[in-house]
C-alpha atoms as a PDB file:
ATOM      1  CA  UNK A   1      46.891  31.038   3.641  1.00  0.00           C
ATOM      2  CA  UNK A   2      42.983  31.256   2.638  1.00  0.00           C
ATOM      3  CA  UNK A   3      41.523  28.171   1.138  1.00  0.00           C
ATOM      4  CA  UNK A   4      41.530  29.573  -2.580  1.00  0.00           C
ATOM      5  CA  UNK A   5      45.402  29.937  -2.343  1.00  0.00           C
ATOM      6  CA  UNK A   6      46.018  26.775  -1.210  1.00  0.00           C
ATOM      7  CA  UNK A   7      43.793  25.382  -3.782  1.00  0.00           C
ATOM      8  CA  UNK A   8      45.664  27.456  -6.581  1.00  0.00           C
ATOM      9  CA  UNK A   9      49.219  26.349  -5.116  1.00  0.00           C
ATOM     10  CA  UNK A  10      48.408  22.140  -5.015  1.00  0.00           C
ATOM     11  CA  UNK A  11      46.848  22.571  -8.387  1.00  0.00           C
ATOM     12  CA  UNK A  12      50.375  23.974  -9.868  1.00  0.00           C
ATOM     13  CA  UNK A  13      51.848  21.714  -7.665  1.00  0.00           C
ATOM     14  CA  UNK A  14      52.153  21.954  -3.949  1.00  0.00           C
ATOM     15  CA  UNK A  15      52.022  18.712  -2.388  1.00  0.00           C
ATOM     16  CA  UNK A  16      51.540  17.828   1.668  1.00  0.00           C
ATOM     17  CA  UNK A  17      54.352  14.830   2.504  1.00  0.00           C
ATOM     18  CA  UNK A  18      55.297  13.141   5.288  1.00  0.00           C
ATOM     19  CA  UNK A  19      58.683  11.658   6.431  1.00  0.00           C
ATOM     20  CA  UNK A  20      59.513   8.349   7.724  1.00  0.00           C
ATOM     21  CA  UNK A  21      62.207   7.427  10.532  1.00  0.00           C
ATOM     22  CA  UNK A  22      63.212   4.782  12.351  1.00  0.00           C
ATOM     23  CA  UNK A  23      64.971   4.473  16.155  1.00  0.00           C
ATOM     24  CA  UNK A  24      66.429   1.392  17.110  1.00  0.00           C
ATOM     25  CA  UNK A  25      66.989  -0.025  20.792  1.00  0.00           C
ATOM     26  CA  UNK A  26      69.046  -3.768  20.408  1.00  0.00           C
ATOM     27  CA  UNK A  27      65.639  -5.787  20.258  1.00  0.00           C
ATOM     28  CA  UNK A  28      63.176  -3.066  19.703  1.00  0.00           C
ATOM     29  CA  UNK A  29      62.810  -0.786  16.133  1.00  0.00           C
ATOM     30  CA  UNK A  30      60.525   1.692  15.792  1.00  0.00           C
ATOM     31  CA  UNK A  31      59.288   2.370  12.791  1.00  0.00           C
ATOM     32  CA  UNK A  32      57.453   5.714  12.861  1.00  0.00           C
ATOM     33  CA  UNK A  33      56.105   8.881  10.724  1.00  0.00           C
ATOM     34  CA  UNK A  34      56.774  12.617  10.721  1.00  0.00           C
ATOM     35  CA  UNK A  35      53.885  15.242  11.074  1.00  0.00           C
ATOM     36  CA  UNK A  36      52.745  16.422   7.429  1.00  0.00           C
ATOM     37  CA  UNK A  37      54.759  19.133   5.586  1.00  0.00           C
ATOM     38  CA  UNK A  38      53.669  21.370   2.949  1.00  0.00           C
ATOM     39  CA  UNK A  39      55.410  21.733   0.132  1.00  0.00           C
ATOM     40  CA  UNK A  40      55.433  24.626  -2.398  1.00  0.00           C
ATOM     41  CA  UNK A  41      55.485  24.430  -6.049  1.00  0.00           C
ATOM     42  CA  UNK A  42      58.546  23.827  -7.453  1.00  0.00           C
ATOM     43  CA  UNK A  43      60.367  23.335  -4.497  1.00  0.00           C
ATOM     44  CA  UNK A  44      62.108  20.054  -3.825  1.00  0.00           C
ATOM     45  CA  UNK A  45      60.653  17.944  -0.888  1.00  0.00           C
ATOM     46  CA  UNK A  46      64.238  16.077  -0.364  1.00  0.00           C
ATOM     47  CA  UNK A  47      65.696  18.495   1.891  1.00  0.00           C
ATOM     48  CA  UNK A  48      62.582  18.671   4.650  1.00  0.00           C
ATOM     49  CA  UNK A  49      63.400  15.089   5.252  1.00  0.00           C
ATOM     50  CA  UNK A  50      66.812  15.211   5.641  1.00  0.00           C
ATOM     51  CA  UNK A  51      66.651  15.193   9.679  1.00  0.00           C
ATOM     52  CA  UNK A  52      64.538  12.305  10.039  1.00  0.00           C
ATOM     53  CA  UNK A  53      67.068  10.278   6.935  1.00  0.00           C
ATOM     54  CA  UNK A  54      70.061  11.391   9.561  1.00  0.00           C
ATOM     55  CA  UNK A  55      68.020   9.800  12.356  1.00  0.00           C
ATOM     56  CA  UNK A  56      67.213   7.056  11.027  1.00  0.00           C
ATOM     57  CA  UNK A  57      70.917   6.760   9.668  1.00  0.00           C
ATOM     58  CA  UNK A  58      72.010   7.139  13.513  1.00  0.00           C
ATOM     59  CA  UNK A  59      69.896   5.361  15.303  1.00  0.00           C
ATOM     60  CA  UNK A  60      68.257   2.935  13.069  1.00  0.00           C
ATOM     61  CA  UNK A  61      70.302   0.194  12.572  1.00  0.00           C
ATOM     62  CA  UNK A  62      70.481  -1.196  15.544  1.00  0.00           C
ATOM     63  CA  UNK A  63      67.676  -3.121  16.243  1.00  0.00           C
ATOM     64  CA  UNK A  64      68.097  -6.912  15.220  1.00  0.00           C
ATOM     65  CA  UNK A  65      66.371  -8.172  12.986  1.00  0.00           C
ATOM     66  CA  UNK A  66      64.253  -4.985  12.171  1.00  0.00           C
ATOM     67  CA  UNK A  67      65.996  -2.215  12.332  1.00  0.00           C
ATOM     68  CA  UNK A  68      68.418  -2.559   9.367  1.00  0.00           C
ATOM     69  CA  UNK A  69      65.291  -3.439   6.890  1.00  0.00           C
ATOM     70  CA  UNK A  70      62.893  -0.819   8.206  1.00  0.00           C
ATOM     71  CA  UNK A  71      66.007   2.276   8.057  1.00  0.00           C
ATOM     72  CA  UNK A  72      66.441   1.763   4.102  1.00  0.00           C
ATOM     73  CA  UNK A  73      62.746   1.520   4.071  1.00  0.00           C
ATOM     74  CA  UNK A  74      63.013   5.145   5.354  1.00  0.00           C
ATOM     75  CA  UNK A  75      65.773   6.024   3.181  1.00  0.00           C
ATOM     76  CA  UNK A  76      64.561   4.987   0.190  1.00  0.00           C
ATOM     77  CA  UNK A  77      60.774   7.023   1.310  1.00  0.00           C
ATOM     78  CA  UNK A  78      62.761  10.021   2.137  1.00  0.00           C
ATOM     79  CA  UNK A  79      65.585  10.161  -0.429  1.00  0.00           C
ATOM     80  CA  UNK A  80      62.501   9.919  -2.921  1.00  0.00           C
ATOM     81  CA  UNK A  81      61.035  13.192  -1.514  1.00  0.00           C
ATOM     82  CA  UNK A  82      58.648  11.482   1.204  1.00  0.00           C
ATOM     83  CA  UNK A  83      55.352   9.997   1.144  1.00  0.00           C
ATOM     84  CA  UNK A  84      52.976  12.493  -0.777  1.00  0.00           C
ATOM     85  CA  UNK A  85      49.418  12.585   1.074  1.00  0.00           C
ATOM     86  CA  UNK A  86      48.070  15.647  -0.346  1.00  0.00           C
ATOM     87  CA  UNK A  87      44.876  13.448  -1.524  1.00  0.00           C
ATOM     88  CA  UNK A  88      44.138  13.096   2.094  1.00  0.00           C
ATOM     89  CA  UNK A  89      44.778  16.277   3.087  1.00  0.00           C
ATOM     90  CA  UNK A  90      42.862  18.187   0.607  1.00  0.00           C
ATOM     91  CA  UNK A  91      39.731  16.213   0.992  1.00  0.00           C
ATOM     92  CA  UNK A  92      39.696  16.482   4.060  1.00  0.00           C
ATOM     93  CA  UNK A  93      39.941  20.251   3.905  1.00  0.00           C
ATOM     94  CA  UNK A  94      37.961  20.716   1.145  1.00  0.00           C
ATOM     95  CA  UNK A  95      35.664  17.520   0.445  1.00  0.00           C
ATOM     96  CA  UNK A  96      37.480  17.233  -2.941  1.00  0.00           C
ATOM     97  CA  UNK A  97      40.233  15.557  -4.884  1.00  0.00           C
ATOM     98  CA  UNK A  98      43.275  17.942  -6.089  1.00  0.00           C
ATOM     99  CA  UNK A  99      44.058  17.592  -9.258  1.00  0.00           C
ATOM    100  CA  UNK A 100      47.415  18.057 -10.108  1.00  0.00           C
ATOM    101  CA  UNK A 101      47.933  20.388 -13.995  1.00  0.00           C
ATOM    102  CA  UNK A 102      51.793  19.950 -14.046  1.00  0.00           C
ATOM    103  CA  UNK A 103      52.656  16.339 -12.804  1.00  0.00           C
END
């Protein structure tokens, strides 16, 4: 995708997100993030982090005291479409700030 394209796509509103999940072992929880996903315009960013919500779901609960608080932490990111990071993405691809036209 050139740079003009991507440019064109985050201003009608693309968006770069990333996922959180968490893995639990009795005393230990660890609380970690995805790698960044693009996200096309009008496309929902939900179902991208449904893998990492079924992880965490799995394997996050587990860890007293930790890993109950920091798995809805991660289900309440991802069920609400991830954590959007497309400022600091796009400046550092471009030098600039995206402004979003349709939000």
């Amino acid at each position: 995708m050139s740079k003009e394209s991507l440019e064109m796509e985050l201003q009608q509103g693309g968006k770069f997100v990333t996922y959180t999940f968490c893995i639990s072992i009795i005393f230990m929880t660890f609380r970690r993030s995805s790698s960044i996903y693009y996200i096309k315009p009008y496309m929902g960013s939900v179902g991208k982090g449904l893998k990492f919500t079924l992880l965490s779901l799995l394997f996050g609960w587990w860890g007293i005291p930790w890993g109950p608080i920091y798995t809805v932490g991660a289900l309440i990111t991802n069920l609400r479409g991830g954590r959007d990071v497309t400022q600091e993405v796009s400046y550092s691809l471009t030098g600039q700030r995206v402004v979003h036209t349709n939000v």
